[in-house]
Protein backbone atom coordinates (compact mmCIF):
# COMPACT_ATOMS: atom_id res chain seq x y z
CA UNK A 1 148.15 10.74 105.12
CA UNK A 2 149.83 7.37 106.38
CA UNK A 3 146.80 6.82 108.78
CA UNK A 4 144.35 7.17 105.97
CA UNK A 5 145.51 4.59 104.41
CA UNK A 6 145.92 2.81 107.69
CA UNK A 7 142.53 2.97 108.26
CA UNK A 8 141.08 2.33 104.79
CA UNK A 9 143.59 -0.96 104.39
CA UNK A 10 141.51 -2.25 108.19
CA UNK A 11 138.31 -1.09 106.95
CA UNK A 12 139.21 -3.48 103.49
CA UNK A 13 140.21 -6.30 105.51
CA UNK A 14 137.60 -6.42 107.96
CA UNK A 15 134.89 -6.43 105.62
CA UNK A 16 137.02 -8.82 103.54
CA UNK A 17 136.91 -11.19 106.67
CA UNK A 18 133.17 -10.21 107.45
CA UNK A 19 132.41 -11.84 103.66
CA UNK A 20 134.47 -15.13 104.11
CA UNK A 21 132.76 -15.50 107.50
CA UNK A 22 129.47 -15.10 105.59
CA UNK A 23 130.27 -17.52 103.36
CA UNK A 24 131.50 -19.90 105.50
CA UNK A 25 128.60 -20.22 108.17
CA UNK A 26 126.21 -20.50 105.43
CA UNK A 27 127.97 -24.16 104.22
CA UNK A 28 128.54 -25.40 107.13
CA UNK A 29 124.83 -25.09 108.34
CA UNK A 30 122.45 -27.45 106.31
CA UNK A 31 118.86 -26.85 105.36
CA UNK A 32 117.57 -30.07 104.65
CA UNK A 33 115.89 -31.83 108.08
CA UNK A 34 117.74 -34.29 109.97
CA UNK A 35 117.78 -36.42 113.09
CA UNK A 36 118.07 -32.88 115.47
CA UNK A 37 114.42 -31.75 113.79
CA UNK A 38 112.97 -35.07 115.93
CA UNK A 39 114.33 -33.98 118.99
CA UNK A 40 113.31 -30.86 118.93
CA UNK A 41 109.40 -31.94 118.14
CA UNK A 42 110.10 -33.49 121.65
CA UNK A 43 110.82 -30.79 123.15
CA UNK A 44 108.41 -28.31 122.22
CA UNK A 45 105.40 -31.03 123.42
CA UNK A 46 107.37 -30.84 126.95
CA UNK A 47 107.82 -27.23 126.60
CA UNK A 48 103.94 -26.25 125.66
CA UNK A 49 100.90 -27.32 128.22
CA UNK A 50 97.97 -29.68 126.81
CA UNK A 51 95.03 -27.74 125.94
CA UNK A 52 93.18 -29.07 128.63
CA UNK A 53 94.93 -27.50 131.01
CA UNK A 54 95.70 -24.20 129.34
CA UNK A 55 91.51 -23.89 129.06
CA UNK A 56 91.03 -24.53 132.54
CA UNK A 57 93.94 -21.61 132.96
CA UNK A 58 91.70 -19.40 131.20
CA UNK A 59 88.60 -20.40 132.59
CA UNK A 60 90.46 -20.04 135.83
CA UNK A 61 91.35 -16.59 135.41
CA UNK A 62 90.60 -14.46 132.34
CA UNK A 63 92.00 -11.06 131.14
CA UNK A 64 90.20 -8.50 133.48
CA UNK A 65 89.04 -11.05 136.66
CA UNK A 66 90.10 -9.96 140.17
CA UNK A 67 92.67 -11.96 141.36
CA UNK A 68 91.54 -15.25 143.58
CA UNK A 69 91.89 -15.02 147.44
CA UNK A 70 94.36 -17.38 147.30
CA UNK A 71 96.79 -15.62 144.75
CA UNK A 72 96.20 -12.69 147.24
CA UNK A 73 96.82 -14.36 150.48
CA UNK A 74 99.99 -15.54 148.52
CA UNK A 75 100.88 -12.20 147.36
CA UNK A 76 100.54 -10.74 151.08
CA UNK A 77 102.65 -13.61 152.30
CA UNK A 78 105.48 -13.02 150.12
CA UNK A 79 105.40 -9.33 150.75
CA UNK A 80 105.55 -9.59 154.32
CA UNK A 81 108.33 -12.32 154.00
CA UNK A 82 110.34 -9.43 151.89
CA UNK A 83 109.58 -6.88 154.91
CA UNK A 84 111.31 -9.29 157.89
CA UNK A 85 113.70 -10.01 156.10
CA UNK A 86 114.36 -6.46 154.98
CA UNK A 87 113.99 -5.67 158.73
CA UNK A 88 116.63 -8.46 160.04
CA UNK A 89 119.33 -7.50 157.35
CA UNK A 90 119.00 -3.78 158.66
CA UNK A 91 118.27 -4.41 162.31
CA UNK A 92 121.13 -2.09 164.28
CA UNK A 93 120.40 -3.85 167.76
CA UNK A 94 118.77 -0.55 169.00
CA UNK A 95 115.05 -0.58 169.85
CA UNK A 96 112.51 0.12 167.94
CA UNK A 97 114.98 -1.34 165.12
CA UNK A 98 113.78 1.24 162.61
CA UNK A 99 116.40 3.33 160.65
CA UNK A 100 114.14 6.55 161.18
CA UNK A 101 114.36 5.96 165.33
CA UNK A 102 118.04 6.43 165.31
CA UNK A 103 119.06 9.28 168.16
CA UNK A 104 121.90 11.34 166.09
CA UNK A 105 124.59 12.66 168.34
C-alpha cells in the first residue's frame, strides 16, 4: 500500500512541476517582434539562393534528366577513391592484397 501512495504523491508532483514549467516558459518568451526578427531576415537571404541561380539549377538538371558526364566522371572518381583507400586500410602485405587470396593453414 505504502508504494501506492509513493507513486501517486511522484506522479502529483511531477505533473505539478510539468504545469509551473508550462507556465513559466510561456512568460518569459515574448510574442511581439523585436530586434532578433531583423537578424534573422538576414539570414534567411544568406541561407536561400537568388532565383537566378536556382532556375539555371533547374534548367540545368530537371526531375527525370540523366545525370551530366561530369557529375558521372565525379561520381566514378569518388568511388574509386573509396576502393584504394578501402584496399590500403586492409592491405595484409601478402600479394595479391585481397582478403579472399589468403592461403589458410
Amino acid at each position: 500500500m505504502a508504494w501506492r501512495q509513493l507513486l501517486l504523491v511522484t506522479c502529483f508532483s511531477a505533473a505539478m512541476l510539468l504545469c509551473m514549467m508550462q507556465e513559466g516558459t510561456g512568460a518569459s518568451v515574448g510574442t511581439g517582434q523585436g530586434p532578433g526578427q531583423e537578424a534573422r531576415k538576414g539570414v534567411k537571404q544568406k541561407v536561400f539562393v537568388q532565383e537566378s541561380d536556382a532556375s539555371n539549377f533547374l534548367k540545368k538538371r530537371g526531375k527525370r534528366s540523366p545525370k551530366s558526364r561530369e557529375e558521372v566522371t565525379e561520381q566514378e572518381e569518388r568511388n574509386r577513391e573509396a576502393i584504394e583507400q578501402w584496399r590500403q586500410w586492409h592491405y595484409d602485405g601478402l600479394y595479391p592484397p585481397y582478403l579472399y587470396n589468403r592461403h589458410h593453414i
